[in-house]
N, C-alpha and C. Protein backbone atom coordinates (compact mmCIF):
# COMPACT_ATOMS: atom_id res chain seq x y z
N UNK A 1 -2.70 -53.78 19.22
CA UNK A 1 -3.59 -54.84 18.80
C UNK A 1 -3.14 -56.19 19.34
N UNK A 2 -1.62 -56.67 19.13
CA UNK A 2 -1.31 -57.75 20.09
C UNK A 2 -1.30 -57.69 21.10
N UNK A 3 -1.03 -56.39 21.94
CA UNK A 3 -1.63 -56.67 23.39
C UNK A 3 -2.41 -56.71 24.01
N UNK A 4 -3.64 -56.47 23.19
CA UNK A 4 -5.03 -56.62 23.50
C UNK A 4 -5.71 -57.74 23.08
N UNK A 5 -4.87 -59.10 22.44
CA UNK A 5 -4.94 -60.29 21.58
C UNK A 5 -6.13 -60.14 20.94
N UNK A 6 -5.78 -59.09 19.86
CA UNK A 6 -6.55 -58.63 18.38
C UNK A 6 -6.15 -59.33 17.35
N UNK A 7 -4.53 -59.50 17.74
CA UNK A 7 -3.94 -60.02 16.67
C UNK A 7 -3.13 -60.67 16.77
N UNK A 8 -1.91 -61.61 16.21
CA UNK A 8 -1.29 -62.18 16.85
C UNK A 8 0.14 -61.56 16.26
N UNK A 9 1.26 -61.92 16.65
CA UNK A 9 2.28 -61.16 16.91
C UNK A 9 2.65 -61.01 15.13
N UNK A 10 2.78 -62.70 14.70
CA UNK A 10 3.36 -63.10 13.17
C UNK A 10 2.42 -62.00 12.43
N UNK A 11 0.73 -62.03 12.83
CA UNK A 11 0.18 -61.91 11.92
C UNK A 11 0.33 -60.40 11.75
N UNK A 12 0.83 -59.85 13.01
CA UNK A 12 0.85 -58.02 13.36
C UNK A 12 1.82 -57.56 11.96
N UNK A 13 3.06 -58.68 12.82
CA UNK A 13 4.10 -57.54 11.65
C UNK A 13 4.30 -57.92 9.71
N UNK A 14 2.91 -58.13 9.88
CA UNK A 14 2.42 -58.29 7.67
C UNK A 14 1.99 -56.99 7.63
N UNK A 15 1.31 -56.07 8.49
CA UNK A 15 1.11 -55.17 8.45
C UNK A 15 1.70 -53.59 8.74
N UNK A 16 1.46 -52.65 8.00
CA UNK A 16 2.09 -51.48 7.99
C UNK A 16 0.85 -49.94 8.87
N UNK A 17 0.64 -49.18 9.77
CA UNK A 17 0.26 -48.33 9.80
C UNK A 17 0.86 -47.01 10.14
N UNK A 18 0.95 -46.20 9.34
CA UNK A 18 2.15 -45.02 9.08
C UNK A 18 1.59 -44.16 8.38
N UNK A 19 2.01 -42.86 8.30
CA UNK A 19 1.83 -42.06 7.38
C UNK A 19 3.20 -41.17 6.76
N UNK A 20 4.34 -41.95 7.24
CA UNK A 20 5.64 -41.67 7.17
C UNK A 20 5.96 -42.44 5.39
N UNK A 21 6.29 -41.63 5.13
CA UNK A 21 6.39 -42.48 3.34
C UNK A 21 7.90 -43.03 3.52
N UNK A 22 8.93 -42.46 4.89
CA UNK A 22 10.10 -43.09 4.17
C UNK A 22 10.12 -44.37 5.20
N UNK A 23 9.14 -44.50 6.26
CA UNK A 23 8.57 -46.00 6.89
C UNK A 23 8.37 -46.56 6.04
N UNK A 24 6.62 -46.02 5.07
CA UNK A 24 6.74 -47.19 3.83
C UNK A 24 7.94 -47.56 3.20
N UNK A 25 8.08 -46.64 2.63
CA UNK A 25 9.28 -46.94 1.97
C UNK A 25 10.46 -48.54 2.16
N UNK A 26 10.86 -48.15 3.46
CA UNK A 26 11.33 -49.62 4.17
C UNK A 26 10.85 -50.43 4.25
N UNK A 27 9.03 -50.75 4.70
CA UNK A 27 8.92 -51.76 4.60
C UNK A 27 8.44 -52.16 3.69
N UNK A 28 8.07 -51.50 2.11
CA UNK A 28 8.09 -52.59 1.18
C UNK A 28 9.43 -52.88 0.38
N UNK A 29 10.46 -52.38 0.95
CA UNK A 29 11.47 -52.43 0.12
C UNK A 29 11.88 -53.88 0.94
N UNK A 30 11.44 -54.44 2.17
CA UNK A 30 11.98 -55.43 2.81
C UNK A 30 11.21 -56.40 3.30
N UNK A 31 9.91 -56.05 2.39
CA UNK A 31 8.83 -57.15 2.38
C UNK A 31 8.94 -58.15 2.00
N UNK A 32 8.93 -59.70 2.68
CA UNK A 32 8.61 -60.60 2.37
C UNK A 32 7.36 -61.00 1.99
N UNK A 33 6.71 -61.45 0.93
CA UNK A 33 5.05 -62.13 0.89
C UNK A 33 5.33 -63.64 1.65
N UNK A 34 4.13 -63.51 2.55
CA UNK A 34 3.71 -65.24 3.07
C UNK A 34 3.60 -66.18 2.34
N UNK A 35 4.20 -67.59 2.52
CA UNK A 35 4.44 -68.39 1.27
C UNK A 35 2.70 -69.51 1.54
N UNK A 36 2.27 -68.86 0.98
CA UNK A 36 1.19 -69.48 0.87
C UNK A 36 0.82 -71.11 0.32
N UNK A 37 1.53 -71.56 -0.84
CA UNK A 37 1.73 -72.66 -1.20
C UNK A 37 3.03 -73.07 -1.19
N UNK A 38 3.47 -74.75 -0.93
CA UNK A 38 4.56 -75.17 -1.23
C UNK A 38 4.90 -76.04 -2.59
N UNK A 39 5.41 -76.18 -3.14
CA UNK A 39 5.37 -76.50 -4.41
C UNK A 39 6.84 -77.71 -4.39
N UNK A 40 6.52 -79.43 -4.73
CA UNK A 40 7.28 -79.79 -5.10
C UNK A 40 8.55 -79.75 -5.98
């Protein structure tokens, strides 16, 4: 998808496609969420 500029690189790796559960596994165990707001 990024090499076909579908997507962009940051926005690629928020995403997971797998059917490997111990892939999932890793990446929500090492998920960051996007900080959407900043807060004084």
């Amino acid at each position: 998808m990024v090499a076909h500029d579908f997507l962009e690189a940051e926005t690629a790796a928020k995403f997971l496609f797998t059917d490997d559960f111990s892939e999932i596994e890793v990446f929500v165990q090492s998920y960051t969420p996007p900080q959407l707001r900043r807060y004084r």
